[in-house]
PDB file of N, CA and C in Angstrom:
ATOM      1  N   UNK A   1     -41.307  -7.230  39.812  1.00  0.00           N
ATOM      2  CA  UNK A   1     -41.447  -6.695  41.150  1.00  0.00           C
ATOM      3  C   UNK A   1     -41.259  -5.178  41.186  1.00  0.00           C
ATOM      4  N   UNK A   2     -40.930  -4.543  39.744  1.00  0.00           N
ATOM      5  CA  UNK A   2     -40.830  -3.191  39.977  1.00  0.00           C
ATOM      6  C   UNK A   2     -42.041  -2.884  40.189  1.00  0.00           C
ATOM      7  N   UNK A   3     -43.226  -3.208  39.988  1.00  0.00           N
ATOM      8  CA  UNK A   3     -44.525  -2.832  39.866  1.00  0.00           C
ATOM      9  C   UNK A   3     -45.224  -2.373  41.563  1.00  0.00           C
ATOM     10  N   UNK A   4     -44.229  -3.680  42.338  1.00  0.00           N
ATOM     11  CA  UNK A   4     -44.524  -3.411  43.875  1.00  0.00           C
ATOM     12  C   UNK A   4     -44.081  -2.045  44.093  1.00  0.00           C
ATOM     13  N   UNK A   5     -43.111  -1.641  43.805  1.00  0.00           N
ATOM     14  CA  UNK A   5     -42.122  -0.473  44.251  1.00  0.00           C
ATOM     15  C   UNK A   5     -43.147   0.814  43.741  1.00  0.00           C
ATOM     16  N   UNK A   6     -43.522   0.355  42.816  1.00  0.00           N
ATOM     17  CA  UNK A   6     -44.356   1.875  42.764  1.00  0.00           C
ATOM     18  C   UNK A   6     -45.507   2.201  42.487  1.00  0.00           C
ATOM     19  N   UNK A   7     -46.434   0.744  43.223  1.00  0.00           N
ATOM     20  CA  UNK A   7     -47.364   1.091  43.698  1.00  0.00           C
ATOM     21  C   UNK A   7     -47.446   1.160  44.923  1.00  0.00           C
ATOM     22  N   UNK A   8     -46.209   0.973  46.194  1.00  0.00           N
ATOM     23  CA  UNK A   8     -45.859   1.693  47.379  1.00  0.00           C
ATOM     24  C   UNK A   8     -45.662   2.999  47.054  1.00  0.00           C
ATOM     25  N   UNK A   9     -44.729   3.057  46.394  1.00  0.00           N
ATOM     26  CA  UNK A   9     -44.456   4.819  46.136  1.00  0.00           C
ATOM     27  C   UNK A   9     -46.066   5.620  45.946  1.00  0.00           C
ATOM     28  N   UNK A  10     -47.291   5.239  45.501  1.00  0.00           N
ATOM     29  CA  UNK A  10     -48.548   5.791  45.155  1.00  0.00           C
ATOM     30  C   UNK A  10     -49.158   5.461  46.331  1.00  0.00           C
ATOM     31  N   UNK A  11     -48.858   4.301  47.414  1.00  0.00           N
ATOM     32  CA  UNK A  11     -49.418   4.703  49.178  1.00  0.00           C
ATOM     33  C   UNK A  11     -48.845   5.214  49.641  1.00  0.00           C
ATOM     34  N   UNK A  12     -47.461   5.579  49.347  1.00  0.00           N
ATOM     35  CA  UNK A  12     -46.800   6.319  50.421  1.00  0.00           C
ATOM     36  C   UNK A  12     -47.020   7.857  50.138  1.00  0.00           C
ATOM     37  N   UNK A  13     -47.788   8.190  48.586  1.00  0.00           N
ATOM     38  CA  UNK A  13     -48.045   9.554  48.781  1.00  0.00           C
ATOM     39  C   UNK A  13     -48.954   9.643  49.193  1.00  0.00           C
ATOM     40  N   UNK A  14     -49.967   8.682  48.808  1.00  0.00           N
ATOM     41  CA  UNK A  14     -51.402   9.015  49.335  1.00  0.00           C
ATOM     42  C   UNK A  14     -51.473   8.973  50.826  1.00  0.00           C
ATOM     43  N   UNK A  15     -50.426   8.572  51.372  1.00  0.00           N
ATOM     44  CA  UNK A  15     -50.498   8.300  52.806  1.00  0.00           C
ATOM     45  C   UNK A  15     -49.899   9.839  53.223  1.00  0.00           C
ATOM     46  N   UNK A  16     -49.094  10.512  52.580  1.00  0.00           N
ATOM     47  CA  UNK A  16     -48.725  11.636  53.371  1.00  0.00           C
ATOM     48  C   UNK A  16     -49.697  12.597  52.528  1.00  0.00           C
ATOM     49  N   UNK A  17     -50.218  13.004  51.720  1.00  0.00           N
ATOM     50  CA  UNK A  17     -51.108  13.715  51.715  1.00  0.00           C
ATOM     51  C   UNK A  17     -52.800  13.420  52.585  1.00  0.00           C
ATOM     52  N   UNK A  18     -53.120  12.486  52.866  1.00  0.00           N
ATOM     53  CA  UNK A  18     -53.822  12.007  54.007  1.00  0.00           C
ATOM     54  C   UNK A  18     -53.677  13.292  55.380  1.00  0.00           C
ATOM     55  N   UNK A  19     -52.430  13.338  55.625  1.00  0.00           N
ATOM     56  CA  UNK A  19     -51.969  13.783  56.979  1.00  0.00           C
ATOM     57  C   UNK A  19     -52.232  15.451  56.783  1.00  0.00           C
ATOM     58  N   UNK A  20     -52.262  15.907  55.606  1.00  0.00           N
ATOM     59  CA  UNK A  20     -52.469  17.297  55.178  1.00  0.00           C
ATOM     60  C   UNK A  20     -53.641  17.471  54.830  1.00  0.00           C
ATOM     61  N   UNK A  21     -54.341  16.985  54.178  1.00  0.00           N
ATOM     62  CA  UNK A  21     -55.538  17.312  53.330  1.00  0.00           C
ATOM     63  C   UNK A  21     -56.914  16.903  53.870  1.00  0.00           C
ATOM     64  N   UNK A  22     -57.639  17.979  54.175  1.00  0.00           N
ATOM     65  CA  UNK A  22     -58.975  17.390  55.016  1.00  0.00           C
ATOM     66  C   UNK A  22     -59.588  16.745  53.996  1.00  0.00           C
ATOM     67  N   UNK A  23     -60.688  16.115  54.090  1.00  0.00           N
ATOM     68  CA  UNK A  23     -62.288  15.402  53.026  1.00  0.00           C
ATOM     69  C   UNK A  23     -63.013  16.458  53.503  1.00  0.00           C
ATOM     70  N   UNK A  24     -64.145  17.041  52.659  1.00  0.00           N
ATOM     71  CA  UNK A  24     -64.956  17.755  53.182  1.00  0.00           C
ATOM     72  C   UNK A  24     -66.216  17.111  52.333  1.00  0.00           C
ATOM     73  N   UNK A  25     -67.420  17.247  52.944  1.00  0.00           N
ATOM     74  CA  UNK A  25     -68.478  17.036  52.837  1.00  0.00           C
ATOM     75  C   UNK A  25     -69.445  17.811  53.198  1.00  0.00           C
ATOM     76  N   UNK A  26     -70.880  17.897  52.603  1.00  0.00           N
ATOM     77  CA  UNK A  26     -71.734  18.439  52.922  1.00  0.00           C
ATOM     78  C   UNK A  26     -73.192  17.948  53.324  1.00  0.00           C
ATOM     79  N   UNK A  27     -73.838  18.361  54.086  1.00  0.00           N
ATOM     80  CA  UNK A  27     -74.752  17.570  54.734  1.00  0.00           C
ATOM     81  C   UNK A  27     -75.874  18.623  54.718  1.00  0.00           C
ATOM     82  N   UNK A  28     -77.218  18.589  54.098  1.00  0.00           N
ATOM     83  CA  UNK A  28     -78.562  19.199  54.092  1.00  0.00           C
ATOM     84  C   UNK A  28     -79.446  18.803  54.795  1.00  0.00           C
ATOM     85  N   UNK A  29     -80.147  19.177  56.027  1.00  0.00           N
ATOM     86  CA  UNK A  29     -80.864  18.984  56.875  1.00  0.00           C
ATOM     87  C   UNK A  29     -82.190  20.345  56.507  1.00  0.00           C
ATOM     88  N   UNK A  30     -83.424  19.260  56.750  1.00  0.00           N
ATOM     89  CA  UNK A  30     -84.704  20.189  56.428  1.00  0.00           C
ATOM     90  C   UNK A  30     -86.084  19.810  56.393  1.00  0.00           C
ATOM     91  N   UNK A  31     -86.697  20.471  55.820  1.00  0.00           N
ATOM     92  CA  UNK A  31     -88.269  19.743  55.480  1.00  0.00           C
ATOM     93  C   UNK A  31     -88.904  20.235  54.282  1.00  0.00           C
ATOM     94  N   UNK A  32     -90.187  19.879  53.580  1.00  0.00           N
ATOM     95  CA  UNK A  32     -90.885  19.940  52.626  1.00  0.00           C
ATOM     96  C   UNK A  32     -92.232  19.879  53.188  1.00  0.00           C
ATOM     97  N   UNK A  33     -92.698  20.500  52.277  1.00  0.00           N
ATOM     98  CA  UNK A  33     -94.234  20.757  52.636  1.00  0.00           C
ATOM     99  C   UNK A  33     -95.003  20.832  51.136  1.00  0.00           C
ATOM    100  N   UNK A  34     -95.556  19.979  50.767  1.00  0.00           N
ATOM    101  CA  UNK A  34     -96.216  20.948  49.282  1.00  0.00           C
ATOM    102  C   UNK A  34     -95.310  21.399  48.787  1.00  0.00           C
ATOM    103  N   UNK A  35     -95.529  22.508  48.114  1.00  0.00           N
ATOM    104  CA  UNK A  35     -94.089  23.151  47.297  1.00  0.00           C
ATOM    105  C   UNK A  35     -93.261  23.941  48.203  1.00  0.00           C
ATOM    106  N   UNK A  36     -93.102  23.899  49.265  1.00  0.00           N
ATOM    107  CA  UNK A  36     -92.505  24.844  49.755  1.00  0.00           C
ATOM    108  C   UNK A  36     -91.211  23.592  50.748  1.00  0.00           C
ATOM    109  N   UNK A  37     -90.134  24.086  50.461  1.00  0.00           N
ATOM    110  CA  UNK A  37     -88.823  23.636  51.382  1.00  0.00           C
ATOM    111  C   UNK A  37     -88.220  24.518  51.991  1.00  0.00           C
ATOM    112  N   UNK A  38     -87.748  24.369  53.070  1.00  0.00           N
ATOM    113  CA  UNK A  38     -86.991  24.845  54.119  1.00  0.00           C
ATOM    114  C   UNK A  38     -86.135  24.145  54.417  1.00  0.00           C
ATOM    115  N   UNK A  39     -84.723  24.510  54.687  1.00  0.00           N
ATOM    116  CA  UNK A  39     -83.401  23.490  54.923  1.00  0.00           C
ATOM    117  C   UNK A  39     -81.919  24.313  55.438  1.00  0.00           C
ATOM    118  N   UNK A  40     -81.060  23.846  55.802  1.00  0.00           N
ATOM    119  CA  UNK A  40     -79.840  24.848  56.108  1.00  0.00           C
ATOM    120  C   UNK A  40     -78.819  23.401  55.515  1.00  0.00           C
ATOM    121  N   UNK A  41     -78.064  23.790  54.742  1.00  0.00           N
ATOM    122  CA  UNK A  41     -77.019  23.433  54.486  1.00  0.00           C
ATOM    123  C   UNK A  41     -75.503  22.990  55.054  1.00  0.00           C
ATOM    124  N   UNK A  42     -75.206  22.006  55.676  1.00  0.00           N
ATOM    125  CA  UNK A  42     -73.527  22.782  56.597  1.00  0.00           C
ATOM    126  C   UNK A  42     -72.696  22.128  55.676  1.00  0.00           C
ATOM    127  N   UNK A  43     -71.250  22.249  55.929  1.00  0.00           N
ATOM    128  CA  UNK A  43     -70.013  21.636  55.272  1.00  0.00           C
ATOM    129  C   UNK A  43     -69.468  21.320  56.299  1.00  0.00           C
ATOM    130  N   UNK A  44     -68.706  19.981  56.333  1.00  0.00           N
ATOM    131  CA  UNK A  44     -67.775  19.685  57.406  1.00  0.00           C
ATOM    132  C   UNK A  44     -66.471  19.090  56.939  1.00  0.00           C
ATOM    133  N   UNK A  45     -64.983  19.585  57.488  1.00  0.00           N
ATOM    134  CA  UNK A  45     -63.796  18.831  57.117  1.00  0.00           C
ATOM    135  C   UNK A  45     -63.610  18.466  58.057  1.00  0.00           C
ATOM    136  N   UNK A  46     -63.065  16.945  57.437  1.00  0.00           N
ATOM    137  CA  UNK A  46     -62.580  16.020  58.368  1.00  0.00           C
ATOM    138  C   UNK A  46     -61.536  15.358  58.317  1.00  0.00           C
ATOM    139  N   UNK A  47     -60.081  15.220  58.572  1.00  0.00           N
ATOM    140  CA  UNK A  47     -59.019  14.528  58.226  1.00  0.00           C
ATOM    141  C   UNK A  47     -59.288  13.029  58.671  1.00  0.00           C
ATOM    142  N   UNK A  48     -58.560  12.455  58.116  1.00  0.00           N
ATOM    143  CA  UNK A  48     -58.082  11.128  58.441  1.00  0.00           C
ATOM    144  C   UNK A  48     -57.051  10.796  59.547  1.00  0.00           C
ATOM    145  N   UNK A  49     -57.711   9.714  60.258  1.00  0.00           N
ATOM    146  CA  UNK A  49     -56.917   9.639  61.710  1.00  0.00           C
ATOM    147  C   UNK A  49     -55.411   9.262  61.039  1.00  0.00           C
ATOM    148  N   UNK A  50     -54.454  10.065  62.332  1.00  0.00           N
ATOM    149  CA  UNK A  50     -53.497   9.877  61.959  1.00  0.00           C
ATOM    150  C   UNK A  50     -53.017   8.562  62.242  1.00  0.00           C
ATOM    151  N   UNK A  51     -53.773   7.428  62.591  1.00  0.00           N
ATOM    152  CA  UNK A  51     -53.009   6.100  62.708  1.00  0.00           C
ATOM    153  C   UNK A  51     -53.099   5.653  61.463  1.00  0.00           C
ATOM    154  N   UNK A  52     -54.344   5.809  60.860  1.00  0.00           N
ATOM    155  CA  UNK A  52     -54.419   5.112  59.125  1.00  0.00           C
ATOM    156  C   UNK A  52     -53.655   5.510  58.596  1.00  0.00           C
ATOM    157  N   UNK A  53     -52.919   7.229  58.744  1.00  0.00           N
ATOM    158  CA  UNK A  53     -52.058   7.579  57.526  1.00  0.00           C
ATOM    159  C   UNK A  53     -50.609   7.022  57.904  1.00  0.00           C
ATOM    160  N   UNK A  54     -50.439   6.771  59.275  1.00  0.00           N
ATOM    161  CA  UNK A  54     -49.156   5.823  59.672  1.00  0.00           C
ATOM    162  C   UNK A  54     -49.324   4.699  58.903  1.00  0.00           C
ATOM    163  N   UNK A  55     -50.630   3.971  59.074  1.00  0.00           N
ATOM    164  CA  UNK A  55     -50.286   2.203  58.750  1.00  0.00           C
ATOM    165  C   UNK A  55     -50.240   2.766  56.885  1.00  0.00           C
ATOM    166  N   UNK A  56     -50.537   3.676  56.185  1.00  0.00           N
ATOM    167  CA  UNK A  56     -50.252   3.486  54.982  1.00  0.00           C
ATOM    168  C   UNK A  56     -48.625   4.107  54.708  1.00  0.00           C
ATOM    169  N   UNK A  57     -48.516   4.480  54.744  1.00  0.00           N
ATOM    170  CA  UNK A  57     -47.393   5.217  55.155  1.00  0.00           C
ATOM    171  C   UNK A  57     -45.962   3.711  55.145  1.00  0.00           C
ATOM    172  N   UNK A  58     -46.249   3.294  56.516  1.00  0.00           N
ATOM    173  CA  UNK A  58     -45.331   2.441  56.725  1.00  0.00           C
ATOM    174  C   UNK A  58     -45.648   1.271  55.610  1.00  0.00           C
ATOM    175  N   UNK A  59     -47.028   0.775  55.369  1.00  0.00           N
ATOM    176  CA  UNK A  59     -46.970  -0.155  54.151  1.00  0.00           C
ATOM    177  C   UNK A  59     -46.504  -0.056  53.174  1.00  0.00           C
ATOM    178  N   UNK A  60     -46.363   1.167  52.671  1.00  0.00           N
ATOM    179  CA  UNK A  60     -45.913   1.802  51.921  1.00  0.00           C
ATOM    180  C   UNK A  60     -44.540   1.644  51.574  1.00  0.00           C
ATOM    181  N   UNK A  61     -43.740   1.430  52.558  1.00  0.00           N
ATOM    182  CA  UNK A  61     -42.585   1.294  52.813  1.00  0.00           C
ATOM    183  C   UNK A  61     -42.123   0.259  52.916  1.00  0.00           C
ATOM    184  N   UNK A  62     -43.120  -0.774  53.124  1.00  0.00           N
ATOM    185  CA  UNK A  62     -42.744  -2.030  53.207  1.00  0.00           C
ATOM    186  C   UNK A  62     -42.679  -2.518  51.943  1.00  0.00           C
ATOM    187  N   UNK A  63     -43.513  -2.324  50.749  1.00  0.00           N
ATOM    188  CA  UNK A  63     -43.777  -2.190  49.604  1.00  0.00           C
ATOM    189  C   UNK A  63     -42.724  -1.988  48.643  1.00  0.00           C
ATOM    190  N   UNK A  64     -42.187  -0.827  49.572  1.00  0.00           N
ATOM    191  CA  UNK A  64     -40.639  -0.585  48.801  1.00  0.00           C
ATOM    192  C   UNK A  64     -39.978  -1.455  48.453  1.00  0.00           C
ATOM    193  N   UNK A  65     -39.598  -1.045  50.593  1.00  0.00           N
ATOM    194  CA  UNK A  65     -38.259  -2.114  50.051  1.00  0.00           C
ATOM    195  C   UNK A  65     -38.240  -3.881  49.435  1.00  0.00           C
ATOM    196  N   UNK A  66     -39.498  -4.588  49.635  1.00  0.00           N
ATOM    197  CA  UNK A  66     -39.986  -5.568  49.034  1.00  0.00           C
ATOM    198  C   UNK A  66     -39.887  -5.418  47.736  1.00  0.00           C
ATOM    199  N   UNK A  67     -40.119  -4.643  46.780  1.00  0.00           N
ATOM    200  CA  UNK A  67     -39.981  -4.635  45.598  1.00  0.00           C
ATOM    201  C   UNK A  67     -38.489  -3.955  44.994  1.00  0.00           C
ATOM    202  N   UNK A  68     -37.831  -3.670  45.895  1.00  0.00           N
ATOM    203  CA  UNK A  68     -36.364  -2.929  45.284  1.00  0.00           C
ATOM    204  C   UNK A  68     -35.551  -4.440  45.911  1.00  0.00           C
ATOM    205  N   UNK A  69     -35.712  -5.014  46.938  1.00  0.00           N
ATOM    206  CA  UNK A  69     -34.865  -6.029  46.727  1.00  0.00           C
ATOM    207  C   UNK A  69     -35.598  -7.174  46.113  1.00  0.00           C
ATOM    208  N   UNK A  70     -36.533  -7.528  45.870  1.00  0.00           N
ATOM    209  CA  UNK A  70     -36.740  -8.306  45.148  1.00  0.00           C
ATOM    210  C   UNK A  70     -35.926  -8.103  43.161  1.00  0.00           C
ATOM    211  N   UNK A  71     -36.003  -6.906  43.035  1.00  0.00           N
ATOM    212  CA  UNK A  71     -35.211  -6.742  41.968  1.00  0.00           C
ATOM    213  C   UNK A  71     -33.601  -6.726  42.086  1.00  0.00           C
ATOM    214  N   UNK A  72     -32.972  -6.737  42.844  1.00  0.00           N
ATOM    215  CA  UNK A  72     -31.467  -6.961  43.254  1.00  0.00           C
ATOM    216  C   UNK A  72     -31.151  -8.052  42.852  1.00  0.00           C
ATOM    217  N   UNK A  73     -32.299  -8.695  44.134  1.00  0.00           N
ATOM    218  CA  UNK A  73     -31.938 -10.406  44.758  1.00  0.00           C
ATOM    219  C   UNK A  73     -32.244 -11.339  43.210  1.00  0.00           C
TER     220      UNK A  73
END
């Protein structure tokens, strides 16, 4: 059951870096013609809602303590 414990400990970071760290992506919009293209490029960041990084977060935690008392008990 140590194995639970710290693979909570690896949602519970990924869950608080979630809350910091945007995703960014990029998106190309355009046309073609024969050889010739025309297009504009954008980038967009986007975080992750902060309810997902709660529910990992708290699973996370649940994870824990599930696996630290399972090793006690």
């Amino acid at each position: 059951m140590k194995l639970l414990f710290w693979f909570g400990v690896a949602i519970g970071v990924l869950g608080l870096l979630s809350l910091v760290i945007p995703i960014a992506h990029n998106e190309r919009e355009g046309f073609s013609a024969g050889g010739v293209s025309v297009g504009i490029q954008t980038q967009h960041s986007e975080r992750v809602s902060p309810l997902v990084s709660g529910a990992l977060i708290l699973g996370a935690a649940g994870m824990m303590i599930a696996g630290r008392s399972a090793v006690r008990g």
